[in-house]
Protein backbone atom coordinates (compact mmCIF):
# COMPACT_ATOMS: atom_id res chain seq x y z
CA UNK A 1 3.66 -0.79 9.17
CA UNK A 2 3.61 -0.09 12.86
CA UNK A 3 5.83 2.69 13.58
CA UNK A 4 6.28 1.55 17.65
CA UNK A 5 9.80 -0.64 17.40
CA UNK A 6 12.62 -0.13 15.66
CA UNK A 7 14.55 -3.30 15.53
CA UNK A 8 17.50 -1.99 14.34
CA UNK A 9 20.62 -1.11 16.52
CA UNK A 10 23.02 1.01 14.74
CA UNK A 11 21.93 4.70 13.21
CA UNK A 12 22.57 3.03 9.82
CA UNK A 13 20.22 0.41 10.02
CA UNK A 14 17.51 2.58 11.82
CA UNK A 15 17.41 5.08 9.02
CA UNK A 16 17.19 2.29 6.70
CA UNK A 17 14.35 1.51 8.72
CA UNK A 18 12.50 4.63 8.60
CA UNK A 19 13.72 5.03 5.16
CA UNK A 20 11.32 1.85 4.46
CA UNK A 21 8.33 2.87 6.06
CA UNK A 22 8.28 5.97 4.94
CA UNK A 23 8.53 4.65 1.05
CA UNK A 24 5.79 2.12 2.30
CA UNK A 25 3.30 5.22 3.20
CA UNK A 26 4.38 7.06 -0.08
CA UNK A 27 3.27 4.08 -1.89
CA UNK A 28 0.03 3.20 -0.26
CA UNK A 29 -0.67 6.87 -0.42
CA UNK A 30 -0.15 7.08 -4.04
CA UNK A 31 -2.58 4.02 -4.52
CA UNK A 32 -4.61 5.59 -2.86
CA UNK A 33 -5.14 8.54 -4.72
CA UNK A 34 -5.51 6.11 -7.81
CA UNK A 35 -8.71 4.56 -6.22
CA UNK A 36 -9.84 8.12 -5.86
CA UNK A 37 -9.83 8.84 -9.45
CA UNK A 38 -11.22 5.32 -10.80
CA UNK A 39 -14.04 5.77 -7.89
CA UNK A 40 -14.40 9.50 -8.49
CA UNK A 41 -14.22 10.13 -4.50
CA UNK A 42 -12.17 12.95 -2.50
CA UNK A 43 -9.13 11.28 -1.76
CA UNK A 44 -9.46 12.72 1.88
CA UNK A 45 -12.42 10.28 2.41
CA UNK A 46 -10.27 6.92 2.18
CA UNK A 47 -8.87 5.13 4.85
CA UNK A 48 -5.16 4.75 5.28
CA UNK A 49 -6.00 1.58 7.47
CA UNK A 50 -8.61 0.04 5.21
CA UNK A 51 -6.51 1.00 2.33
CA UNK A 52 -3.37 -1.40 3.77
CA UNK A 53 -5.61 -4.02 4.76
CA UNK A 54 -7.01 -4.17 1.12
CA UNK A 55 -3.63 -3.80 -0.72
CA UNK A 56 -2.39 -6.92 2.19
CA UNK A 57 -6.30 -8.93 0.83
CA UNK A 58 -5.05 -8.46 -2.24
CA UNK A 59 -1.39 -9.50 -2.41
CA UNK A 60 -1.65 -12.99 -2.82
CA UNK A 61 -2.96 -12.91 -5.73
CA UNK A 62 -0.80 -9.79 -7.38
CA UNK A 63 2.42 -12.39 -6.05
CA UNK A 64 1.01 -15.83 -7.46
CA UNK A 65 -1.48 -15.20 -10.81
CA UNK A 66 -0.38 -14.96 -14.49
CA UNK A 67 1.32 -11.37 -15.47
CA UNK A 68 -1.77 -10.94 -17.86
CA UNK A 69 -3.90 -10.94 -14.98
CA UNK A 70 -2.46 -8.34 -13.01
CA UNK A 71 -3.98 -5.29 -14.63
CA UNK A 72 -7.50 -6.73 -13.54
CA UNK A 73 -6.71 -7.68 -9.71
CA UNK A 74 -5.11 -4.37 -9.58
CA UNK A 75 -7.94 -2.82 -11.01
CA UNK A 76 -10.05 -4.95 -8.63
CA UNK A 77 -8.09 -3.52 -5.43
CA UNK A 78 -8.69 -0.19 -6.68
CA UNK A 79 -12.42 -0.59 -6.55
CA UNK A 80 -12.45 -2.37 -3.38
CA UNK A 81 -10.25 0.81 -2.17
């Protein structure tokens, strides 16, 4: 999520751009504040950067196990978070 380059060329396709990342911080954010509740810790005490490189940890699984299993993992992340 490295806000340094913008690849695209044309205004359109650089707000798209920053239209993504800034949807991509909104979500991480919001999971985030999840982990908060389920650990019972000030959200102002997790780490934005630990908190990506968890949710990344974790994505392999969320994209290849069963649908019944992704309550758990999720919950898993949340922990780990």
């Amino acid at each position: 999520m490295s806000a340094d380059v913008l690849r695209s060329q044309s205004p359109e396709g650089i707000y798209k751009e920053i239209a993504a990342r800034m949807i991509a911080i909104t979500i991480v954010r919001t999971i985030m504040l999840e982990a908060s509740i389920v650990n019972d810790v000030d959200p102002i005490r997790i780490s934005f950067v630990q908190s990506v490189r968890t949710i990344l940890s974790f994505s392999p699984a969320l994209a290849n196990e069963p649908a019944w299993k992704l309550p758990y993992i999720y919950h898993a992340m949340l922990r780990e978070i």
